[in-house]
PDB file of N, CA and C in Angstrom:
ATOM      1  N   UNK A   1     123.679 102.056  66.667  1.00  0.00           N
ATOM      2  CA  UNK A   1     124.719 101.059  66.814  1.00  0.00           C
ATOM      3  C   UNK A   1     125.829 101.636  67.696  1.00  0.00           C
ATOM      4  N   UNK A   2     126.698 100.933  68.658  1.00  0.00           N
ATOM      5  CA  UNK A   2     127.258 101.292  69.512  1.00  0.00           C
ATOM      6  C   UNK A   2     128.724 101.369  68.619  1.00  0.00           C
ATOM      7  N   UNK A   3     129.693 102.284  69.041  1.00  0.00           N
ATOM      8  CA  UNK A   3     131.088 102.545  68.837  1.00  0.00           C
ATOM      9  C   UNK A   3     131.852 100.887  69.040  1.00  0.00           C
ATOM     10  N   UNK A   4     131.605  99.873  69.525  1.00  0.00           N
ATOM     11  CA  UNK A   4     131.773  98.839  70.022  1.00  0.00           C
ATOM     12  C   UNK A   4     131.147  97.657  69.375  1.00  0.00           C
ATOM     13  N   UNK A   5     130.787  97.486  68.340  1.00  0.00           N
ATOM     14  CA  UNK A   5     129.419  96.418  67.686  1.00  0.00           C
ATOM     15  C   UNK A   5     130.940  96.225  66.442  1.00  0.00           C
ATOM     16  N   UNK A   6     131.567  97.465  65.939  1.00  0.00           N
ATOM     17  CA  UNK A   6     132.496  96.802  65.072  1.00  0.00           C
ATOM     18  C   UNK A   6     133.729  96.252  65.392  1.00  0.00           C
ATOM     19  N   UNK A   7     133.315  95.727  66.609  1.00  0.00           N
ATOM     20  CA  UNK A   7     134.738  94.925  67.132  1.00  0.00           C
ATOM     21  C   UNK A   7     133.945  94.050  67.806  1.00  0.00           C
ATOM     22  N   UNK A   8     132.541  93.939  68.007  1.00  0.00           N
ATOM     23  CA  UNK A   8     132.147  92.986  68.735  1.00  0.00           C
ATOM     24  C   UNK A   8     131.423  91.628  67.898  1.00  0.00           C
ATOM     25  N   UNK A   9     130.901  92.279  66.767  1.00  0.00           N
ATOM     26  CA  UNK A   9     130.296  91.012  65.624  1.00  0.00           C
ATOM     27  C   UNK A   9     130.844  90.946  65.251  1.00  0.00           C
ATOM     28  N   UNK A  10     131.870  91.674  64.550  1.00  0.00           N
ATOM     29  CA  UNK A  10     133.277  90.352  63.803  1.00  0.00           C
ATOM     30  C   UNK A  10     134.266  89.456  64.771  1.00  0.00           C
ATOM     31  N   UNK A  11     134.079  90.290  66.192  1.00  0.00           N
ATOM     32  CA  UNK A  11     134.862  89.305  66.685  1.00  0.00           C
ATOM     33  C   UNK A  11     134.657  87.353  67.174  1.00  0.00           C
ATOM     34  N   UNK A  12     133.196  87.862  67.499  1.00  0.00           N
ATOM     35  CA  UNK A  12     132.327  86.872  67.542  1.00  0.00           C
ATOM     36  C   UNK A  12     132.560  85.824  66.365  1.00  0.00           C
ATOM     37  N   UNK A  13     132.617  86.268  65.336  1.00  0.00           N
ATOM     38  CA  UNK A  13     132.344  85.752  63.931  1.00  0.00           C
ATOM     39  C   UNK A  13     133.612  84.745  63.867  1.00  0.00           C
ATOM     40  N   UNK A  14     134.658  85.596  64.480  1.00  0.00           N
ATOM     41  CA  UNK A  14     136.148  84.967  63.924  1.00  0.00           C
ATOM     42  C   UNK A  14     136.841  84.290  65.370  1.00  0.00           C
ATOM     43  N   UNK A  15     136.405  84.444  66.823  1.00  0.00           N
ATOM     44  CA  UNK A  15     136.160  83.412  67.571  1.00  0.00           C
ATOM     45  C   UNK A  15     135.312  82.198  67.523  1.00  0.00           C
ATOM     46  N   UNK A  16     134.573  81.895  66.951  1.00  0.00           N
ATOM     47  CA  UNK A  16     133.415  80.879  66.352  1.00  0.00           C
ATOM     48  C   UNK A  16     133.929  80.073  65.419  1.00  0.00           C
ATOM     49  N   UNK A  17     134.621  80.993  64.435  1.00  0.00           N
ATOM     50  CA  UNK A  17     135.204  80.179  63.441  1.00  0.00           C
ATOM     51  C   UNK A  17     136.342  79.450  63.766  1.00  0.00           C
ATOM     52  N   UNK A  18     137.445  79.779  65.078  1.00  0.00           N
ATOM     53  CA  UNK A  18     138.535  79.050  64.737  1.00  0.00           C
ATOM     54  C   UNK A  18     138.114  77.399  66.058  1.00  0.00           C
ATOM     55  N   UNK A  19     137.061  77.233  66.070  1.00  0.00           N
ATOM     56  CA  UNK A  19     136.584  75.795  66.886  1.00  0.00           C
ATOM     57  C   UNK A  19     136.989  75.678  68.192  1.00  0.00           C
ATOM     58  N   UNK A  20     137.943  76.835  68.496  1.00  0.00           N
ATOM     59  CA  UNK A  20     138.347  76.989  69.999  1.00  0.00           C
ATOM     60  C   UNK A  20     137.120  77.285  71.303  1.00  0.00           C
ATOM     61  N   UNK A  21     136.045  78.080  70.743  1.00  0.00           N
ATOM     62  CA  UNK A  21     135.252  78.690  71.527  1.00  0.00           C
ATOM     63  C   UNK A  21     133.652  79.045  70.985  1.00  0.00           C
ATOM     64  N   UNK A  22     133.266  79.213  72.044  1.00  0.00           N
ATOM     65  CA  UNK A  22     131.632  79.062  71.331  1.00  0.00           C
ATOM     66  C   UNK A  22     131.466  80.108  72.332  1.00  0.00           C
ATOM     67  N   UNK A  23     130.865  81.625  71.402  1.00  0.00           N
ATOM     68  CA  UNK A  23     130.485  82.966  71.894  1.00  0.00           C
ATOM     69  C   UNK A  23     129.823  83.549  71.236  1.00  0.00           C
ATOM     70  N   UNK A  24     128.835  84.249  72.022  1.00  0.00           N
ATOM     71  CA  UNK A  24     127.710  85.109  71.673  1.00  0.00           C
ATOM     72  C   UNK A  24     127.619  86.660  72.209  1.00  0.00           C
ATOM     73  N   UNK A  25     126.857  87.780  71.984  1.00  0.00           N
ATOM     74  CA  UNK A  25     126.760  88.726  72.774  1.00  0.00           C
ATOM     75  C   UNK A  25     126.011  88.867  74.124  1.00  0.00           C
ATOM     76  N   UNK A  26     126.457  89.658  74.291  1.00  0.00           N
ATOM     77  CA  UNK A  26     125.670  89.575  75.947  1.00  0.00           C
ATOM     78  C   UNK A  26     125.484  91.147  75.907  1.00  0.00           C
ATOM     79  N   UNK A  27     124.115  91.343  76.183  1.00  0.00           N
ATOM     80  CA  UNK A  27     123.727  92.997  76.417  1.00  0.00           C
ATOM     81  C   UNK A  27     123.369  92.963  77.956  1.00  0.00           C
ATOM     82  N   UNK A  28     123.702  94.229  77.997  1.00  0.00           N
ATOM     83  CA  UNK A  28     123.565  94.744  79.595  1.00  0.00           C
ATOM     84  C   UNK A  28     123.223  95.842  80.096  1.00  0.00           C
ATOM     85  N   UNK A  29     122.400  95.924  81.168  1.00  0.00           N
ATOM     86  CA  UNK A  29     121.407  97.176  81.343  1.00  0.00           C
ATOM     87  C   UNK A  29     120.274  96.868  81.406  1.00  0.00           C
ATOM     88  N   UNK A  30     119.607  97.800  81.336  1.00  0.00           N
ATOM     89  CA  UNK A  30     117.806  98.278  81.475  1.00  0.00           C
ATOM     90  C   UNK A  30     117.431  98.491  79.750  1.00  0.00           C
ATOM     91  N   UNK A  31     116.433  97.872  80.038  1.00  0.00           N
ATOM     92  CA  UNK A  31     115.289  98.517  78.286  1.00  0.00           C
ATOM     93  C   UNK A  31     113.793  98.340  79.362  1.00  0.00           C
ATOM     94  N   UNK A  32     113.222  99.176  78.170  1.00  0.00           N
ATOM     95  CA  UNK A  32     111.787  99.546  78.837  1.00  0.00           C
ATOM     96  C   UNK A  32     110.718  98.524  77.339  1.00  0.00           C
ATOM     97  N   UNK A  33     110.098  98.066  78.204  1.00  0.00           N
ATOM     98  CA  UNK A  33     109.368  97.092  77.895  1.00  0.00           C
ATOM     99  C   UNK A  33     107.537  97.654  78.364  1.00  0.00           C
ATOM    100  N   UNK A  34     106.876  97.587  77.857  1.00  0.00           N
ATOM    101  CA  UNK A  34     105.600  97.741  78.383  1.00  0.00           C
ATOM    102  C   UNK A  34     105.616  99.375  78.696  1.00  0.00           C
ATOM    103  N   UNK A  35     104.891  98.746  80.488  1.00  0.00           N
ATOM    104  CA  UNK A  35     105.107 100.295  81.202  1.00  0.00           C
ATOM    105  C   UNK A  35     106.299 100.011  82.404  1.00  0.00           C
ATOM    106  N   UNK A  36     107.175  98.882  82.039  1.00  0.00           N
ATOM    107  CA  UNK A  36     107.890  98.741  83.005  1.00  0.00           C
ATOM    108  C   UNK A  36     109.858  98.528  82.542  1.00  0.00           C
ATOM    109  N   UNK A  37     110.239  98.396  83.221  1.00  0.00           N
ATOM    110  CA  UNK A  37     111.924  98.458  82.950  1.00  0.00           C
ATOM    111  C   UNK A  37     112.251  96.948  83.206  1.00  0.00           C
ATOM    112  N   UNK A  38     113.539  96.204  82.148  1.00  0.00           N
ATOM    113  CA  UNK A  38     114.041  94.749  82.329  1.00  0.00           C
ATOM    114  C   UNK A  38     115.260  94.839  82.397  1.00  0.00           C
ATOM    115  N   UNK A  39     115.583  94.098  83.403  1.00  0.00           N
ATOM    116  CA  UNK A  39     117.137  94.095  83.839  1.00  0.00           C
ATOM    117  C   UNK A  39     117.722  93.006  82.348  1.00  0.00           C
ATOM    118  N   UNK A  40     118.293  93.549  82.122  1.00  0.00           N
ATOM    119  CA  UNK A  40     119.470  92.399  81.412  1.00  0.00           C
ATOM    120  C   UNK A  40     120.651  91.797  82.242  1.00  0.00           C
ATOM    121  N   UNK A  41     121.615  91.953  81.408  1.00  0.00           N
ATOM    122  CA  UNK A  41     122.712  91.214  82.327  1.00  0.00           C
ATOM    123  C   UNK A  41     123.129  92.409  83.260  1.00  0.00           C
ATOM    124  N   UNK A  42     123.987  91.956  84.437  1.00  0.00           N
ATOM    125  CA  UNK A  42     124.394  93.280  85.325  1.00  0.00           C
ATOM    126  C   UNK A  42     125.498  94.102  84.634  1.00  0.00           C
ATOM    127  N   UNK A  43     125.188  95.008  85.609  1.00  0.00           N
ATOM    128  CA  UNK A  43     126.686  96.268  85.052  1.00  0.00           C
ATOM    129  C   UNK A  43     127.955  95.468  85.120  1.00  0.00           C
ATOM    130  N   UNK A  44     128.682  95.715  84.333  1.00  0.00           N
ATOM    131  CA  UNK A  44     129.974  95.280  84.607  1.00  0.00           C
ATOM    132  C   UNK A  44     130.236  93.877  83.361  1.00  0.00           C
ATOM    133  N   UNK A  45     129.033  93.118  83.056  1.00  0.00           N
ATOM    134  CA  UNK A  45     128.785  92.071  82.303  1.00  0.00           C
ATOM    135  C   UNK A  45     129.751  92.499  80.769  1.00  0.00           C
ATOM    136  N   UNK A  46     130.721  91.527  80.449  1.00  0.00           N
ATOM    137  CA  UNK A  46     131.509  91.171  78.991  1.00  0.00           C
ATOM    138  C   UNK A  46     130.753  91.836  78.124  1.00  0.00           C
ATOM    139  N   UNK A  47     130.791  92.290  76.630  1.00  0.00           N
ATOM    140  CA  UNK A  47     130.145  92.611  76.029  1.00  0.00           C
ATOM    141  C   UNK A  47     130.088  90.834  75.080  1.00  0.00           C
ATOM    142  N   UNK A  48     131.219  90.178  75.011  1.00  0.00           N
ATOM    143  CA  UNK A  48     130.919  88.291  74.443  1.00  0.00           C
ATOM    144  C   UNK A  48     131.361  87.634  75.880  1.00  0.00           C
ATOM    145  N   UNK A  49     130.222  86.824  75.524  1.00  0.00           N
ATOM    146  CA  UNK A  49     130.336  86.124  76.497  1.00  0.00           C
ATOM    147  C   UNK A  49     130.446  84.575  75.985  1.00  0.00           C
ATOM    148  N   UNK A  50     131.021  83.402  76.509  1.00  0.00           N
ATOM    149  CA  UNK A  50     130.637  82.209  76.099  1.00  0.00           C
ATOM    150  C   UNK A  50     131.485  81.011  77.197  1.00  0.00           C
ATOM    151  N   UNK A  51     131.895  79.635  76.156  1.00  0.00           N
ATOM    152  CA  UNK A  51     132.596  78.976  76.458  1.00  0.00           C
ATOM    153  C   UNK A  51     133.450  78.492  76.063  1.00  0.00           C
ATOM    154  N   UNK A  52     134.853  77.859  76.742  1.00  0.00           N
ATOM    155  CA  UNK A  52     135.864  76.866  75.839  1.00  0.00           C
ATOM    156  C   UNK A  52     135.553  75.539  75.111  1.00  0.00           C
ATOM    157  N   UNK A  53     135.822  75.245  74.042  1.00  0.00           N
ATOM    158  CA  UNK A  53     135.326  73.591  73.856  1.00  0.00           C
ATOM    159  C   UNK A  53     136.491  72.968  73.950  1.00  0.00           C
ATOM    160  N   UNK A  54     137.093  73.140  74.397  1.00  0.00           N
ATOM    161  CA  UNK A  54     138.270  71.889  74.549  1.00  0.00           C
ATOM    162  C   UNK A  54     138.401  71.138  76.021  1.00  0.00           C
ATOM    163  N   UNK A  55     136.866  71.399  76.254  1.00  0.00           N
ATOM    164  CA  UNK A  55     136.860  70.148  77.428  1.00  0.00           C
ATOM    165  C   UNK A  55     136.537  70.594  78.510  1.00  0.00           C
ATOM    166  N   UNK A  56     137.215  71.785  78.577  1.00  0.00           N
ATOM    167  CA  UNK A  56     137.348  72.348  80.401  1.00  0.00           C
ATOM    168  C   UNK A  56     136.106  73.497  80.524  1.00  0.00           C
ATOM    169  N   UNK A  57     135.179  73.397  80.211  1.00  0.00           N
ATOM    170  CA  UNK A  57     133.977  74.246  80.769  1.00  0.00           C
ATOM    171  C   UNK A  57     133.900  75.606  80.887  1.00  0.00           C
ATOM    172  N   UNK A  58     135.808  76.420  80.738  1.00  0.00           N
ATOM    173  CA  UNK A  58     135.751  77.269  80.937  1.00  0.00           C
ATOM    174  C   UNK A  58     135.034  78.993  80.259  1.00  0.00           C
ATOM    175  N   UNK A  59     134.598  79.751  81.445  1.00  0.00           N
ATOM    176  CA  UNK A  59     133.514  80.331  81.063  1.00  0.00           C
ATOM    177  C   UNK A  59     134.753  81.620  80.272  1.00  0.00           C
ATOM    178  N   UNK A  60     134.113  82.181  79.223  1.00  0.00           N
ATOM    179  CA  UNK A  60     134.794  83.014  78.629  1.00  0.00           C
ATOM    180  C   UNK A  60     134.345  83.809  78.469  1.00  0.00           C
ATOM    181  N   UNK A  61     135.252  85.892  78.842  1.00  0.00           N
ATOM    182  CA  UNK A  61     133.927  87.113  78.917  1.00  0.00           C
ATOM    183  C   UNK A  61     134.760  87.707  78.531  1.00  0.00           C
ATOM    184  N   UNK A  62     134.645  88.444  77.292  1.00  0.00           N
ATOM    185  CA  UNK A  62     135.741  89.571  76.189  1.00  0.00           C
ATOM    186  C   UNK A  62     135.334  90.907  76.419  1.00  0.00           C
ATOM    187  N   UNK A  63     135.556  91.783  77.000  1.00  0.00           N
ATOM    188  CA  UNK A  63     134.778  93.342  77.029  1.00  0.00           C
ATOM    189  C   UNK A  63     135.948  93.597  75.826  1.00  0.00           C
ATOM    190  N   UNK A  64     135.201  94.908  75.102  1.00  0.00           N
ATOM    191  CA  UNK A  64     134.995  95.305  73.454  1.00  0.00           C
ATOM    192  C   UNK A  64     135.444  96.719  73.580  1.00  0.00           C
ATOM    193  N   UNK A  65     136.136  97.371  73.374  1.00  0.00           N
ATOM    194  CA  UNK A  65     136.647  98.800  73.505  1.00  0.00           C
ATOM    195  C   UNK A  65     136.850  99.282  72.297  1.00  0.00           C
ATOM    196  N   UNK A  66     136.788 100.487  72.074  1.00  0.00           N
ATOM    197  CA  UNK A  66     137.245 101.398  71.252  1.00  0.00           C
ATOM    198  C   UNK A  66     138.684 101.981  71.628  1.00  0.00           C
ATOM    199  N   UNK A  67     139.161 102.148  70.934  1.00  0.00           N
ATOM    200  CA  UNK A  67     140.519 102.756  71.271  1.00  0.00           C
ATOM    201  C   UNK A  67     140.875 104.160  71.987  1.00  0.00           C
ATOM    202  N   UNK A  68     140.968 104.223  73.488  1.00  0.00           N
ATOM    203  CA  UNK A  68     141.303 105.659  73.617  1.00  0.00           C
ATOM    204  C   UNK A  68     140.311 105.107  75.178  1.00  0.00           C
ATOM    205  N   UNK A  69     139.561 104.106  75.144  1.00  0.00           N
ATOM    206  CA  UNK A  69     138.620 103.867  76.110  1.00  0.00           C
ATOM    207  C   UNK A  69     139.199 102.983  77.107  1.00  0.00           C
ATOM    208  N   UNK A  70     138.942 103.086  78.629  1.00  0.00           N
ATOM    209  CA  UNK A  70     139.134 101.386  79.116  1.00  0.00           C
ATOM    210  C   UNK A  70     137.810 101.476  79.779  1.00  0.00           C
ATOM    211  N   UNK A  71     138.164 100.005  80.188  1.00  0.00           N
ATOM    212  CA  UNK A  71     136.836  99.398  81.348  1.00  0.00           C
ATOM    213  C   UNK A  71     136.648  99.963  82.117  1.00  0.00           C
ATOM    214  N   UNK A  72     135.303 100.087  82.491  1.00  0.00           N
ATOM    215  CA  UNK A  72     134.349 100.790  83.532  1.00  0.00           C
ATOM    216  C   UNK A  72     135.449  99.981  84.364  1.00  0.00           C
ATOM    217  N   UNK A  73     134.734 100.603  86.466  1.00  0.00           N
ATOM    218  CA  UNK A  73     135.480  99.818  87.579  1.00  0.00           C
ATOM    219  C   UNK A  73     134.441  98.324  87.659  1.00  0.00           C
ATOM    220  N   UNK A  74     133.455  98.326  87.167  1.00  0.00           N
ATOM    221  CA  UNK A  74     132.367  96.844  87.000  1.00  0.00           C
ATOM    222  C   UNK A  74     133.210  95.951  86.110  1.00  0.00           C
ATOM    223  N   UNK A  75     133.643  96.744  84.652  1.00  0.00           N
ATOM    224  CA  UNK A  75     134.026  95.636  84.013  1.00  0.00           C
ATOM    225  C   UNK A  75     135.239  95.089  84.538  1.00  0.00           C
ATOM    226  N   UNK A  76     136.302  96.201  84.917  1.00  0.00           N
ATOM    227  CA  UNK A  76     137.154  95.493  85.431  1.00  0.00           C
ATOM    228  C   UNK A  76     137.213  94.514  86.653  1.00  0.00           C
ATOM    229  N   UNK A  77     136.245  94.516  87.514  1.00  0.00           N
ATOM    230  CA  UNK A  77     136.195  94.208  88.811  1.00  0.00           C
ATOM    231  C   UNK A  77     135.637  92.583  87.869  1.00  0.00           C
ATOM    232  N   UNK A  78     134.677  92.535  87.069  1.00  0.00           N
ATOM    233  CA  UNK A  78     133.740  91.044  86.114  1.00  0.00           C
ATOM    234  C   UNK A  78     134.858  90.922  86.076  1.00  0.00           C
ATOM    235  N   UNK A  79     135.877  91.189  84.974  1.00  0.00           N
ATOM    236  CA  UNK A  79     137.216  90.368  84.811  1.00  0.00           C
ATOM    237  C   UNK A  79     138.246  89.671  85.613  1.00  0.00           C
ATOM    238  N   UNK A  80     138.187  90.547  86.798  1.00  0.00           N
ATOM    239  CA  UNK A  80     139.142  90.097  87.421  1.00  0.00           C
ATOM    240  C   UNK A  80     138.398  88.611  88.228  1.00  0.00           C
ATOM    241  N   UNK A  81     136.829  88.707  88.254  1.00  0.00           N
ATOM    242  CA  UNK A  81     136.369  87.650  88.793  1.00  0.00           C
ATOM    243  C   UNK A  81     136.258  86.388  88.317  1.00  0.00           C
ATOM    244  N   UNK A  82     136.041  86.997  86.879  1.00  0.00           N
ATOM    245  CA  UNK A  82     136.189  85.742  85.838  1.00  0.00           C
ATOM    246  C   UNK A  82     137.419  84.318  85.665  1.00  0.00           C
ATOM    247  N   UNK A  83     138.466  85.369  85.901  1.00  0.00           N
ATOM    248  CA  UNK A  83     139.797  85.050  86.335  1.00  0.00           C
ATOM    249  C   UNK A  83     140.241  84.276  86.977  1.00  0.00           C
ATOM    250  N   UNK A  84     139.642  85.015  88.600  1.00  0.00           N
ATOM    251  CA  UNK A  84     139.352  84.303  89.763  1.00  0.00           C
ATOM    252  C   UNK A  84     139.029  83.175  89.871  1.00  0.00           C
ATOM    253  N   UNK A  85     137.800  82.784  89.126  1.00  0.00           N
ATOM    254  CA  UNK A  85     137.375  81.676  88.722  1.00  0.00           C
ATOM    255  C   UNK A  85     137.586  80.523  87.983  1.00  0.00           C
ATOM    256  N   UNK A  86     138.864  80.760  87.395  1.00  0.00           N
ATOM    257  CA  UNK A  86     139.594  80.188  86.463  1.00  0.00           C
ATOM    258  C   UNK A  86     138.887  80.010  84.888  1.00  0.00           C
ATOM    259  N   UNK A  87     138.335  81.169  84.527  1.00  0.00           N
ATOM    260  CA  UNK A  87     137.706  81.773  83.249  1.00  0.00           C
ATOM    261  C   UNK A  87     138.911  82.073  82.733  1.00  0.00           C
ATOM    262  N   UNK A  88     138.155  82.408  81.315  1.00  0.00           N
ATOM    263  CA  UNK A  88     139.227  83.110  80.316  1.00  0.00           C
ATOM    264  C   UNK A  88     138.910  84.647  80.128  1.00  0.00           C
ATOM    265  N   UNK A  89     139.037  85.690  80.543  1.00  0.00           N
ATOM    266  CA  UNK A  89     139.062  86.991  80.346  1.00  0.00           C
ATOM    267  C   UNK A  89     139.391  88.255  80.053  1.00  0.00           C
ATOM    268  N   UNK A  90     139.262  89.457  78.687  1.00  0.00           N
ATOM    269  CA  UNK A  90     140.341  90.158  78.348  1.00  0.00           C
ATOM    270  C   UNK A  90     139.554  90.967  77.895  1.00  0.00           C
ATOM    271  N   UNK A  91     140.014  91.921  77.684  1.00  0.00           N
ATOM    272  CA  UNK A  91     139.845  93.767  77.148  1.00  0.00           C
ATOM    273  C   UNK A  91     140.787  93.316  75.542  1.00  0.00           C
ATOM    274  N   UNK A  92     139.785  93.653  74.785  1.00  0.00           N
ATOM    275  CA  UNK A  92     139.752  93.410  73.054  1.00  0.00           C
ATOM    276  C   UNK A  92     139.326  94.979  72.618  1.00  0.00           C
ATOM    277  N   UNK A  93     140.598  95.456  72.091  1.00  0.00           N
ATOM    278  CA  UNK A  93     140.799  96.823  70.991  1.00  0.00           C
ATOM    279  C   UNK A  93     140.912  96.428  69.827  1.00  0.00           C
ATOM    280  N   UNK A  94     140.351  94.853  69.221  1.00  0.00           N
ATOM    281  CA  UNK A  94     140.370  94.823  68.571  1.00  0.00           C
ATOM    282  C   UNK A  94     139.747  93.669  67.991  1.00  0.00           C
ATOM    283  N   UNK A  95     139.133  92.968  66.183  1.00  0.00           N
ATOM    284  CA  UNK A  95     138.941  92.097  65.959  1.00  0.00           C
ATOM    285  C   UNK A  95     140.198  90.345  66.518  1.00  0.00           C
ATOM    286  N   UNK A  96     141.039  91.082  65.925  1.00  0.00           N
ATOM    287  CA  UNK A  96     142.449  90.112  65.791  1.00  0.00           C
ATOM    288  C   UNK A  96     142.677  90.284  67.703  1.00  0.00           C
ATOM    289  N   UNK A  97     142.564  90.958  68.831  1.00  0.00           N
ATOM    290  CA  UNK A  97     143.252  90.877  69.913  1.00  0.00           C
ATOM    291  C   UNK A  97     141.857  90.151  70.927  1.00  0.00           C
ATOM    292  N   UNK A  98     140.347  90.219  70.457  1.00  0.00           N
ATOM    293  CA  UNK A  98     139.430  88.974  70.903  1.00  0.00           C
ATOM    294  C   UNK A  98     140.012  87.844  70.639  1.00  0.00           C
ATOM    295  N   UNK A  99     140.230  87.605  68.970  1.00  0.00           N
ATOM    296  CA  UNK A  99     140.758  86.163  68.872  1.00  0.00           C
ATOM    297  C   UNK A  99     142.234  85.643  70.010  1.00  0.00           C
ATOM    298  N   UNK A 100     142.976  86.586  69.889  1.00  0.00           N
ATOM    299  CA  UNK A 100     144.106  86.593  70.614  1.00  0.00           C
ATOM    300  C   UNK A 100     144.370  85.665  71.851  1.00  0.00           C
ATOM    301  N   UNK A 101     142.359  86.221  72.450  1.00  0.00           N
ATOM    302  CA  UNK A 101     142.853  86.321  73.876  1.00  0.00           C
ATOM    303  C   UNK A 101     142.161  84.465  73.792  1.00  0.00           C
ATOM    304  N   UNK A 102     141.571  84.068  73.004  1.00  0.00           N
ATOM    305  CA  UNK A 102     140.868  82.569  72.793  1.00  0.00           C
ATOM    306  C   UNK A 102     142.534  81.987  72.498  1.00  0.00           C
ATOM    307  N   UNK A 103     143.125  82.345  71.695  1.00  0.00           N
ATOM    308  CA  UNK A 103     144.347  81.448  71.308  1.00  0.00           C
ATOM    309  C   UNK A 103     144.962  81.042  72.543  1.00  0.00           C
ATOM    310  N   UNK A 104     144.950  82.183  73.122  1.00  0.00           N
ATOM    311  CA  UNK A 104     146.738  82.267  74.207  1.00  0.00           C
ATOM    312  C   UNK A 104     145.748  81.350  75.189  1.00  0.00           C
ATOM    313  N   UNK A 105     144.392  81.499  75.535  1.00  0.00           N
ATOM    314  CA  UNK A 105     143.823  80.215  76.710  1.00  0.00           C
ATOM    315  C   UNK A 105     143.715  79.095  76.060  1.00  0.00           C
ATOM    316  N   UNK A 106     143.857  78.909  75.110  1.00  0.00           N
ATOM    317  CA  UNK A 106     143.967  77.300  74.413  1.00  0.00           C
ATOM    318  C   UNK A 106     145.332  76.469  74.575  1.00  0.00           C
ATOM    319  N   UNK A 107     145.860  77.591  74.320  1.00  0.00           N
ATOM    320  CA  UNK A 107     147.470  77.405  74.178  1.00  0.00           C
ATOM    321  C   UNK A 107     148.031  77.014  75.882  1.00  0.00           C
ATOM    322  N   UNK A 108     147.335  77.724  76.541  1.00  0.00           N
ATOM    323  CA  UNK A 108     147.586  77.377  78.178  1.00  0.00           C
ATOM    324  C   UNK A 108     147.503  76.255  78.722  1.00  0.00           C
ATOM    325  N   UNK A 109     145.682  76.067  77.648  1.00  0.00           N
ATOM    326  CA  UNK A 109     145.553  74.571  78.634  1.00  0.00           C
ATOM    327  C   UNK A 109     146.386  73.542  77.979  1.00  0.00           C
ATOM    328  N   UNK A 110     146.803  73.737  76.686  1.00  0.00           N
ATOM    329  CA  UNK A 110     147.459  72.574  75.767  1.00  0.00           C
ATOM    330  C   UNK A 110     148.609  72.442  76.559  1.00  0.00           C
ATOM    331  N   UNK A 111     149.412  73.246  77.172  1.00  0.00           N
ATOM    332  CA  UNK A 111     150.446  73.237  77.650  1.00  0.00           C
ATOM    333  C   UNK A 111     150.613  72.275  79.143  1.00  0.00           C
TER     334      UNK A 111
END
């Protein structure tokens, strides 16, 4: 289990629950399959990934840290694209600062 799974399934759990957002994990990298290797998602890919339900489509990508860690230059470079795109995107040290980052884009578009 990764240093990152206890901030990433509860966060999931407690973004899901508050009806703002619909998110799942997203793994990324290579696994070996057979006699051969499968790409997953690319480097740099959210560790949750999902969407907003309040209408606007927007795509939502949470990278999951441990404390003391930041984002690779991939993840940061995904985020900033996400952004770009008019996504919702954030670096979560925590259960409560994933949810955080779903509130404060709800709260944006309500505004």
């Amino acid at each position: 289990m990764s240093e990152t799974s206890a901030i990433v399934t509860p966060s999931i759990a407690a973004i899901n629950a508050t009806g703002l957002a619909f998110v799942f994990r997203c793994q990324a990298g290579l696994v070996k399959v057979r006699r051969a290797w499968m790409h997953l998602s690319p480097a740099g890919s959210p560790d949750v990934i999902g969407w907003m339900l309040d209408g606007s489509c927007r795509f939502v990508g949470i990278e999951a840290k441990v404390e003391g860690k930041k984002p690779s230059p991939e993840q940061e470079a995904t985020r900033l694209r996400i952004l770009a795109a008019g996504g919702v995107a954030g670096v979560a040290f925590s259960v409560t600062e994933a949810v955080d980052i779903i509130r404060a884009a709800a709260r944006k578009e309500a505004a």
